[in-house]
PDB file of N, CA and C in Angstrom:
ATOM      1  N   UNK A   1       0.849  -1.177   0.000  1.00  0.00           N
ATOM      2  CA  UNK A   1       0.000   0.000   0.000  1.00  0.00           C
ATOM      3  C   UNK A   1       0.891   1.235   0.000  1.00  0.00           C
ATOM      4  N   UNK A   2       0.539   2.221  -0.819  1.00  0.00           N
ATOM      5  CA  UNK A   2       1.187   3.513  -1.057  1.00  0.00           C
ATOM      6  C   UNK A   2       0.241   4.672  -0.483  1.00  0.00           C
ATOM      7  N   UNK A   3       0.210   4.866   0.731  1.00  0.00           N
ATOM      8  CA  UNK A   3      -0.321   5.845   1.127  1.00  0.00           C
ATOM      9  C   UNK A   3       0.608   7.115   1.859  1.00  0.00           C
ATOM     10  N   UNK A   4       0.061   8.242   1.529  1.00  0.00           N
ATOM     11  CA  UNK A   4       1.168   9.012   2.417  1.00  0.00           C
ATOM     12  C   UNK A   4       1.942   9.153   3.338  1.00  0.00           C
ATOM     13  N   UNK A   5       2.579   9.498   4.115  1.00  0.00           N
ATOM     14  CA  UNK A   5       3.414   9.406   4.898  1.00  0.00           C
ATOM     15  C   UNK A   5       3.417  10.606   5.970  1.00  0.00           C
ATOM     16  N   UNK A   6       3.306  10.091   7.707  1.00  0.00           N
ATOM     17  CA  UNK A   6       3.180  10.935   8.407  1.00  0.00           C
ATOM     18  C   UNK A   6       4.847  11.136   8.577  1.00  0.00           C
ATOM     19  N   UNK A   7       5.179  12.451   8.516  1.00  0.00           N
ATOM     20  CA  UNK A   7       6.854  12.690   8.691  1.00  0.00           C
ATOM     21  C   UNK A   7       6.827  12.710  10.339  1.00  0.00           C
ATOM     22  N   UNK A   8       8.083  12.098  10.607  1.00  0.00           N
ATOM     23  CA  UNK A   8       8.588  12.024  11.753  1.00  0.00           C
ATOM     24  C   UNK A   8       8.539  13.344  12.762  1.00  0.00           C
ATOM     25  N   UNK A   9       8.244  13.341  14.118  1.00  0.00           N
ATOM     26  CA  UNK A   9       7.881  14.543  14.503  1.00  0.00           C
ATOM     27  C   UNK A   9       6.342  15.061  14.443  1.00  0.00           C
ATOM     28  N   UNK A  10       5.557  14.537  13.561  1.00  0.00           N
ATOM     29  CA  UNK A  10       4.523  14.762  13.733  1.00  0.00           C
ATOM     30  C   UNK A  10       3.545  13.924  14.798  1.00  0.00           C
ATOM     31  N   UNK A  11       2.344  14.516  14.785  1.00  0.00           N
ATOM     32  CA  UNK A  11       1.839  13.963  16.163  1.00  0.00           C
ATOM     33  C   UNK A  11       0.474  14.054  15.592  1.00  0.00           C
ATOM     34  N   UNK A  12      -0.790  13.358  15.763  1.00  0.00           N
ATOM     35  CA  UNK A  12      -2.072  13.282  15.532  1.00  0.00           C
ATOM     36  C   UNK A  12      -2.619  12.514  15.814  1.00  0.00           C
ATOM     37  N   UNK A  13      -3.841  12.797  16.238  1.00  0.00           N
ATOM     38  CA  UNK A  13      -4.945  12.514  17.723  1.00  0.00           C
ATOM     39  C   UNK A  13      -6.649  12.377  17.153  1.00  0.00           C
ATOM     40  N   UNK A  14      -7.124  11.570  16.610  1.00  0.00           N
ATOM     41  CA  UNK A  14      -8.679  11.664  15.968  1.00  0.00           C
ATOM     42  C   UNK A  14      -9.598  12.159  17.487  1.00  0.00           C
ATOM     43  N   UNK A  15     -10.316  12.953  17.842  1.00  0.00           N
ATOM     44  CA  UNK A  15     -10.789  13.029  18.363  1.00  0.00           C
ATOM     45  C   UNK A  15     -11.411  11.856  18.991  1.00  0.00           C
ATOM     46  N   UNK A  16     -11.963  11.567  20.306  1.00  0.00           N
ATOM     47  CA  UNK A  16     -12.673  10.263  20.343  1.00  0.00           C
ATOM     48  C   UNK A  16     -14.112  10.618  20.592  1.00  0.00           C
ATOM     49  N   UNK A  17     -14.001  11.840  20.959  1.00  0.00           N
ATOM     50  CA  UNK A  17     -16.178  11.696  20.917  1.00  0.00           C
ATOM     51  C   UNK A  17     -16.386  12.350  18.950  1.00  0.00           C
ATOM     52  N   UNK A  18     -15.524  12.771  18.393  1.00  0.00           N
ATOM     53  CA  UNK A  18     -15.683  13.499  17.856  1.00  0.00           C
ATOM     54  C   UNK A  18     -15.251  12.839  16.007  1.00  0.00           C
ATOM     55  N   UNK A  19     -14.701  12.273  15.466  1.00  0.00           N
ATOM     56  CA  UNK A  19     -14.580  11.553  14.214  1.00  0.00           C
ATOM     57  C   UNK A  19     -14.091  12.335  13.328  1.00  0.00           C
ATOM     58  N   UNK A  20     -14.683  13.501  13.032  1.00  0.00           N
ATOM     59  CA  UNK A  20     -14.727  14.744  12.407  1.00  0.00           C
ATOM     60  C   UNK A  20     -14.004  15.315  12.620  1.00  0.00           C
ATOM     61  N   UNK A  21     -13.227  15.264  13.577  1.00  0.00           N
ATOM     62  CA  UNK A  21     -12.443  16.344  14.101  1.00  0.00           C
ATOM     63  C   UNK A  21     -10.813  15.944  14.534  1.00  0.00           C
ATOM     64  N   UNK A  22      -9.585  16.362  13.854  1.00  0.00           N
ATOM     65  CA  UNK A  22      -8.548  15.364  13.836  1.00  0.00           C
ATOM     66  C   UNK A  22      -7.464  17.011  14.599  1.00  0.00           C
ATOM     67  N   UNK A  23      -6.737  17.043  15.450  1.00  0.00           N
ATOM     68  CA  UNK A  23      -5.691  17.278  15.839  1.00  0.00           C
ATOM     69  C   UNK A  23      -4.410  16.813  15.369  1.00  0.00           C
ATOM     70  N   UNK A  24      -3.571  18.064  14.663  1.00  0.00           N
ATOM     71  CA  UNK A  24      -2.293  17.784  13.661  1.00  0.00           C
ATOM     72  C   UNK A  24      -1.471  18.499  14.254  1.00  0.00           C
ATOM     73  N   UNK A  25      -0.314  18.481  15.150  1.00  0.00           N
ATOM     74  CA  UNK A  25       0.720  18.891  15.603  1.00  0.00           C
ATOM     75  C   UNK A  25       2.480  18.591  15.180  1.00  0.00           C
ATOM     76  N   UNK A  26       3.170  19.378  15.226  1.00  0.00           N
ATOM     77  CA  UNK A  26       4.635  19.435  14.885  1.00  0.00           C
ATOM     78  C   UNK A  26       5.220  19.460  15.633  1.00  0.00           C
ATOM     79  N   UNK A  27       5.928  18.642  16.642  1.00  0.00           N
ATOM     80  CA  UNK A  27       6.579  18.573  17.983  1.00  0.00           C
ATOM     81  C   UNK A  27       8.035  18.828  17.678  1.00  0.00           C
ATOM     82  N   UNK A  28       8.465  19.694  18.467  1.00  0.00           N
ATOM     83  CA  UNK A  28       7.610  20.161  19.944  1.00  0.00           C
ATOM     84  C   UNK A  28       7.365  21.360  19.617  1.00  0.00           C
ATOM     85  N   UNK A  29       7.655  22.172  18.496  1.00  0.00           N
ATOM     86  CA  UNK A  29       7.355  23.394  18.220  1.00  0.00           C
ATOM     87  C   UNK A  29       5.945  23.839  17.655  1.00  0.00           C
ATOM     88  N   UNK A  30       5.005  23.056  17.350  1.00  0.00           N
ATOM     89  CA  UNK A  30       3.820  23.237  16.846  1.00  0.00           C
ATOM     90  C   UNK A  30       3.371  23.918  15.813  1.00  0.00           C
ATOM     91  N   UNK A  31       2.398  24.986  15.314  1.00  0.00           N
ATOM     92  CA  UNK A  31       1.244  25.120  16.503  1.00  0.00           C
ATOM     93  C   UNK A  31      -0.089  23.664  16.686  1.00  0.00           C
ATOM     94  N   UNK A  32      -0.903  23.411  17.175  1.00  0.00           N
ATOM     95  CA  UNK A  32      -1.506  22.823  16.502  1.00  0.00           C
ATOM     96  C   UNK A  32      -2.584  23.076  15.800  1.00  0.00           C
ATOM     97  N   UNK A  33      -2.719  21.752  14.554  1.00  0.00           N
ATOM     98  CA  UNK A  33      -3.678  22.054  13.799  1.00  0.00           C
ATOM     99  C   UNK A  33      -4.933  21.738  13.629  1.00  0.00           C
ATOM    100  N   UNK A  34      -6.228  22.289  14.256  1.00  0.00           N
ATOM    101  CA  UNK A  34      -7.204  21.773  13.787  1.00  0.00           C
ATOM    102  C   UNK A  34      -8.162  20.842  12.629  1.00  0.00           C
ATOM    103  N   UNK A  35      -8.380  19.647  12.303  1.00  0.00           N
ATOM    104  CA  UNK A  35      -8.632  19.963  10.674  1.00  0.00           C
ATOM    105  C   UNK A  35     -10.160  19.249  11.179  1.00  0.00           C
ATOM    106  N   UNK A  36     -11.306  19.699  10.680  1.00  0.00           N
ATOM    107  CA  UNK A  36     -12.175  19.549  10.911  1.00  0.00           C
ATOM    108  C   UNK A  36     -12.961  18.989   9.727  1.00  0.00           C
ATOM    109  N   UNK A  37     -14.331  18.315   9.795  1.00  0.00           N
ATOM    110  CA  UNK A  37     -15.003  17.849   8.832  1.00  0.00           C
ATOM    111  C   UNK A  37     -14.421  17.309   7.444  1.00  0.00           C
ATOM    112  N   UNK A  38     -14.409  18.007   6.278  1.00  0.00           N
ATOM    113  CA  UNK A  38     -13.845  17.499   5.056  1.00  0.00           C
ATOM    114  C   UNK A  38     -12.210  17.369   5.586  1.00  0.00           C
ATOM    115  N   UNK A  39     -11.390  18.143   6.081  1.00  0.00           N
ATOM    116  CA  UNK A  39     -10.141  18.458   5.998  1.00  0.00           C
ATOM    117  C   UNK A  39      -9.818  16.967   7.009  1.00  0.00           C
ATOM    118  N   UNK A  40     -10.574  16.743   7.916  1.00  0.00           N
ATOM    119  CA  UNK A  40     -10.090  15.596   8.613  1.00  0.00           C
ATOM    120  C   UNK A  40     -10.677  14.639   8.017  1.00  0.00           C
ATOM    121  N   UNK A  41     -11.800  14.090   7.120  1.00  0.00           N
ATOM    122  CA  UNK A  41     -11.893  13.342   6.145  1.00  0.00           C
ATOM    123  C   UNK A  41     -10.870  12.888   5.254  1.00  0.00           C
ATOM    124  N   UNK A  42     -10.272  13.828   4.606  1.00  0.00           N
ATOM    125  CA  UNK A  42      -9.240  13.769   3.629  1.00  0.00           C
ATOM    126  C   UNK A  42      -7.537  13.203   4.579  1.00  0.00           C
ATOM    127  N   UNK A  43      -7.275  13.716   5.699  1.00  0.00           N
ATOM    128  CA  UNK A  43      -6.433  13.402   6.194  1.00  0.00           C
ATOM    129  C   UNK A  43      -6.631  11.747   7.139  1.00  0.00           C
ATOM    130  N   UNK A  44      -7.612  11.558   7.750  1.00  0.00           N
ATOM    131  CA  UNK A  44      -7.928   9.933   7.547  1.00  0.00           C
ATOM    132  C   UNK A  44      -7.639   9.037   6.460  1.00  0.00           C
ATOM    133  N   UNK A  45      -8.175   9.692   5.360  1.00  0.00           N
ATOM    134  CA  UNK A  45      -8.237   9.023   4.121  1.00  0.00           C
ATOM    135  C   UNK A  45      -6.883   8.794   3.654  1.00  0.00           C
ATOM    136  N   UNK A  46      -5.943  10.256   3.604  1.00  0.00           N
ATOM    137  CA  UNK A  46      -4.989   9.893   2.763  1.00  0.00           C
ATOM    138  C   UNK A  46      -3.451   8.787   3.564  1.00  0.00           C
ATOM    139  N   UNK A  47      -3.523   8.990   4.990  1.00  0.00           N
ATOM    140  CA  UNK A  47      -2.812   8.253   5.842  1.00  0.00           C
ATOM    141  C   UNK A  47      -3.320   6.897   6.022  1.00  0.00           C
ATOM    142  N   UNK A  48      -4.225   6.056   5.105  1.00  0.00           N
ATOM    143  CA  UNK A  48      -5.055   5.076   5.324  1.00  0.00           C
ATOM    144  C   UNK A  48      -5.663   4.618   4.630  1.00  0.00           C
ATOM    145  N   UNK A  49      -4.545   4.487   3.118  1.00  0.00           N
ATOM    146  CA  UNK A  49      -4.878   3.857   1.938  1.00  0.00           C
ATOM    147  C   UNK A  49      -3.927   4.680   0.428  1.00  0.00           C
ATOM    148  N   UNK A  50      -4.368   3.975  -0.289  1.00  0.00           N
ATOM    149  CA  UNK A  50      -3.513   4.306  -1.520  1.00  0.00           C
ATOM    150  C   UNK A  50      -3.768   6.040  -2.172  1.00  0.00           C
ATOM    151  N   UNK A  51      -2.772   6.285  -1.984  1.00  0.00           N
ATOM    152  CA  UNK A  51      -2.861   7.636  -2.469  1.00  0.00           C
ATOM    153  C   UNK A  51      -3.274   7.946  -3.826  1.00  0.00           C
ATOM    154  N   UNK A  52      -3.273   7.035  -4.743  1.00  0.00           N
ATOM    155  CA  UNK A  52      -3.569   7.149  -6.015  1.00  0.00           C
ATOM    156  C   UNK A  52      -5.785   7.120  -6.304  1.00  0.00           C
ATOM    157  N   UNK A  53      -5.773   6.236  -5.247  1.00  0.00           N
ATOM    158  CA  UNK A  53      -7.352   6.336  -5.212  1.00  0.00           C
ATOM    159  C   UNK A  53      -8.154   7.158  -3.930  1.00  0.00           C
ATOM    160  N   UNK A  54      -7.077   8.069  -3.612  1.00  0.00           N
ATOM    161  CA  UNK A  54      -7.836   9.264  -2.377  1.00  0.00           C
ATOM    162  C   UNK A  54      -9.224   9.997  -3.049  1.00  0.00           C
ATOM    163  N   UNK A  55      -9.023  11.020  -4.066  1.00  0.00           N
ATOM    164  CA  UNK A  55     -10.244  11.617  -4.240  1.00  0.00           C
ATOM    165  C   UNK A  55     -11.599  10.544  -4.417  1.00  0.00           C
ATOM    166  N   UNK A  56     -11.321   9.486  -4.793  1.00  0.00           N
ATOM    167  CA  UNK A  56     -12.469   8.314  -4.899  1.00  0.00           C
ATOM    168  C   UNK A  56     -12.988   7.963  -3.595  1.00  0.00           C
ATOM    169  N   UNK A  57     -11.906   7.965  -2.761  1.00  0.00           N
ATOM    170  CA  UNK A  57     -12.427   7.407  -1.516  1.00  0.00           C
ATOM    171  C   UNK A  57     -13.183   8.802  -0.854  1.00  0.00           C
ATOM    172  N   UNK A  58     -12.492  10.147  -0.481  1.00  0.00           N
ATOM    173  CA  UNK A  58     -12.975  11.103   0.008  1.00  0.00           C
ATOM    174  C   UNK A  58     -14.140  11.056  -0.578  1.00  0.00           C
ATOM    175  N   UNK A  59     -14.735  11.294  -2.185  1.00  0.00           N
ATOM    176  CA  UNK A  59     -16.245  11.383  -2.764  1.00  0.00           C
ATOM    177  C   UNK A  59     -16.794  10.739  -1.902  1.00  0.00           C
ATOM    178  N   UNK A  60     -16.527   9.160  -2.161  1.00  0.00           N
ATOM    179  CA  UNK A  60     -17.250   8.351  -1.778  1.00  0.00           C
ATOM    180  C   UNK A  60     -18.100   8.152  -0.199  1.00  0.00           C
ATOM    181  N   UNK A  61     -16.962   8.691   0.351  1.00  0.00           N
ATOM    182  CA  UNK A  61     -17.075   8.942   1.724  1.00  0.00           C
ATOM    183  C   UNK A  61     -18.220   9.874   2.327  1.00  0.00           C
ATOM    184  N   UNK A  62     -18.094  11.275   1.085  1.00  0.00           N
ATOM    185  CA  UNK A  62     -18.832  12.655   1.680  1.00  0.00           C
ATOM    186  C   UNK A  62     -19.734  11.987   0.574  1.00  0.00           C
ATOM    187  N   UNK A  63     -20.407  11.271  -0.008  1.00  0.00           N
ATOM    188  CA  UNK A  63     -21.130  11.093  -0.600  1.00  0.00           C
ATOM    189  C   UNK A  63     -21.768  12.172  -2.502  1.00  0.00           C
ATOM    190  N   UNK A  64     -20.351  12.270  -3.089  1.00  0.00           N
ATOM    191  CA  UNK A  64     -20.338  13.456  -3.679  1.00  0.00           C
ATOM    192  C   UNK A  64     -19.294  12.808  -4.935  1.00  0.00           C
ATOM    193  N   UNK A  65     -19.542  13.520  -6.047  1.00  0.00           N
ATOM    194  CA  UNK A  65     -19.141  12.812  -7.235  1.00  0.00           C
ATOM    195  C   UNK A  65     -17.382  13.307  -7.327  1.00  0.00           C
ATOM    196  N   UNK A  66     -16.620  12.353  -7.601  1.00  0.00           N
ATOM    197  CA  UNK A  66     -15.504  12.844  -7.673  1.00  0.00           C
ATOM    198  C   UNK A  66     -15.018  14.147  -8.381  1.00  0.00           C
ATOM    199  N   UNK A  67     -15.608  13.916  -9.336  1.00  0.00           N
ATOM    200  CA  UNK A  67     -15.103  15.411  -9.972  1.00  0.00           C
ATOM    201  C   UNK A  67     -15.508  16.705  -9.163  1.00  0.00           C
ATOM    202  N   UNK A  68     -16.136  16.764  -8.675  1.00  0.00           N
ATOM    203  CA  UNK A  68     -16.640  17.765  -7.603  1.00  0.00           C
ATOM    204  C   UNK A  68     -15.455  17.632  -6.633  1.00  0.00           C
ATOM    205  N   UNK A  69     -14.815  16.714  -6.059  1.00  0.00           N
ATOM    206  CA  UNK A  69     -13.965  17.163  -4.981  1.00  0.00           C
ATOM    207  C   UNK A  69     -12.650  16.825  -5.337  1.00  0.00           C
ATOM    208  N   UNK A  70     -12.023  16.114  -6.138  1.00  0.00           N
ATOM    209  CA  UNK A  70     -10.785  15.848  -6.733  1.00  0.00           C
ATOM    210  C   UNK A  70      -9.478  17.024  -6.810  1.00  0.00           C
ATOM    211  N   UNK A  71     -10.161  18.282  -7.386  1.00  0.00           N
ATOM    212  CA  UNK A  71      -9.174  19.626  -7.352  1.00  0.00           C
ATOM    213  C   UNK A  71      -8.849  19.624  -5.647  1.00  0.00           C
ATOM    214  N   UNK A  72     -10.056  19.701  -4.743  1.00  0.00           N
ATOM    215  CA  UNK A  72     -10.102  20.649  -3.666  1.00  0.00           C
ATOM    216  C   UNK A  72      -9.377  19.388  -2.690  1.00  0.00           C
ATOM    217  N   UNK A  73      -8.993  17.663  -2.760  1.00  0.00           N
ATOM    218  CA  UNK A  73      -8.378  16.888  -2.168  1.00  0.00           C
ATOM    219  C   UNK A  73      -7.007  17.439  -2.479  1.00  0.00           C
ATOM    220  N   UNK A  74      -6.783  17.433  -3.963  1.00  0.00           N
ATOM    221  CA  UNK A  74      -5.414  17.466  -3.843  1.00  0.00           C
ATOM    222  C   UNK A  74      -4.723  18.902  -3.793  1.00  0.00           C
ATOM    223  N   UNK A  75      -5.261  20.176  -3.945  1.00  0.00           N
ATOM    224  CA  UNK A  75      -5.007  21.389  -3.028  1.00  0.00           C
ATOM    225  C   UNK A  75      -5.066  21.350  -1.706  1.00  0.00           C
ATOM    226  N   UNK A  76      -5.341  20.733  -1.119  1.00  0.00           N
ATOM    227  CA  UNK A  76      -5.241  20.141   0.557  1.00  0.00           C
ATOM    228  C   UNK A  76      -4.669  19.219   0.734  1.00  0.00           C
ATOM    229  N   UNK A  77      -3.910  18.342   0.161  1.00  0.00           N
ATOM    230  CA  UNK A  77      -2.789  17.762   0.465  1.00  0.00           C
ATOM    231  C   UNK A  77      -1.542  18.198   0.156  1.00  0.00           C
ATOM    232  N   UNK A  78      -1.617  19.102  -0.892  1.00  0.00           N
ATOM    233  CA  UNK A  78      -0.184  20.056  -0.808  1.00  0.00           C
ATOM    234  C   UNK A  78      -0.062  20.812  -0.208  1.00  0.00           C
ATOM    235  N   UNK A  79      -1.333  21.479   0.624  1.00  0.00           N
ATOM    236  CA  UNK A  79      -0.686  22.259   1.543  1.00  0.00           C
ATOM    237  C   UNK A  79      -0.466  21.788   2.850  1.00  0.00           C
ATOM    238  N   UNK A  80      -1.086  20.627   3.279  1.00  0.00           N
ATOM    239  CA  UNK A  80      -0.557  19.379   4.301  1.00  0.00           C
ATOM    240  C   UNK A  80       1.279  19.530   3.622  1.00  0.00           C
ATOM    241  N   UNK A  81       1.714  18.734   2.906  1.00  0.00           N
ATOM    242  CA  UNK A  81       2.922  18.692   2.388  1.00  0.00           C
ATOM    243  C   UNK A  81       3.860  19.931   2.467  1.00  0.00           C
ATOM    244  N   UNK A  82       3.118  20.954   2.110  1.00  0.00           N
ATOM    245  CA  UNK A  82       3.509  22.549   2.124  1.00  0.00           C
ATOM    246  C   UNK A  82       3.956  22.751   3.594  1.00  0.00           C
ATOM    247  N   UNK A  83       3.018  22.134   4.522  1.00  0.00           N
ATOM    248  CA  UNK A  83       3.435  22.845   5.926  1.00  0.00           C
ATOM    249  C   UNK A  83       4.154  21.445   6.810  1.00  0.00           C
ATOM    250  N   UNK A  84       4.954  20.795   5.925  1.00  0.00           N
ATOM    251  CA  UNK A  84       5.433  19.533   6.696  1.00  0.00           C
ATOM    252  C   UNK A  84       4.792  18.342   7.238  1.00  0.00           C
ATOM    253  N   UNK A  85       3.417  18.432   7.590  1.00  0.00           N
ATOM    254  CA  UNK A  85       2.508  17.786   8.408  1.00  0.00           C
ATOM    255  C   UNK A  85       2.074  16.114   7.284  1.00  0.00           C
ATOM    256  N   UNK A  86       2.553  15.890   6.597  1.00  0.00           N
ATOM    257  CA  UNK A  86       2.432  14.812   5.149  1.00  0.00           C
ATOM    258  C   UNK A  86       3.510  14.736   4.199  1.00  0.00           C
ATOM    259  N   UNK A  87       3.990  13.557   4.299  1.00  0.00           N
ATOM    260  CA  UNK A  87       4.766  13.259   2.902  1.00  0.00           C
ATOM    261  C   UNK A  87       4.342  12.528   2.022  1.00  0.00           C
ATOM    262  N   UNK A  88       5.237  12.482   0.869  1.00  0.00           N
ATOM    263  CA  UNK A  88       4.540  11.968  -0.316  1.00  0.00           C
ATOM    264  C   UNK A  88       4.323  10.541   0.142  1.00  0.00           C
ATOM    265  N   UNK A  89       3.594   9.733  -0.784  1.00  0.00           N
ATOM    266  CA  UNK A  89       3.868   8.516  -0.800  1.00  0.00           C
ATOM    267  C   UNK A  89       5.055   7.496  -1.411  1.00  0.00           C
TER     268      UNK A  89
END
């Protein structure tokens, strides 16, 4: 399986009453990151399966046709990547 990669130093916490709601930190310097609803969708998703079939799974997930969310997955994983918090696969 080729799924992204949490870089070393990072730290993340799924909420437990909460699913939706994922805590993304950079230790020990931080800040942390909230990612809520879609954004913690997509970051479940992409740490937890093949990166090549993420926007399929995110649609599938939010119940929504891929082409509708495909741009807006992978502009949110580069900027995951952008701010250290994800590496490639």
């Amino acid at each position: 399986m080729t799924s992204y990669r949490i870089p070393t130093g990072i730290a993340w916490l799924e909420n437990s009453t909460d699913p939706s709601e994922v805590f993304v930190a950079m230790l020990p310097r931080g800040p942390v990151q909230v990612l809520q609803g879609t954004a913690a969708l997509i970051w479940s998703a992409a740490i937890d399966g093949e990166a090549v079939t993420l926007p399929e799974r995110v649609a599938a997930a939010a119940e929504l046709p891929v082409d509708e969310v495909r741009v807006e997955v992978e502009r949110f994983i580069s900027e995951l990547m952008a701010a250290g918090l994800l590496s490639p696969p």
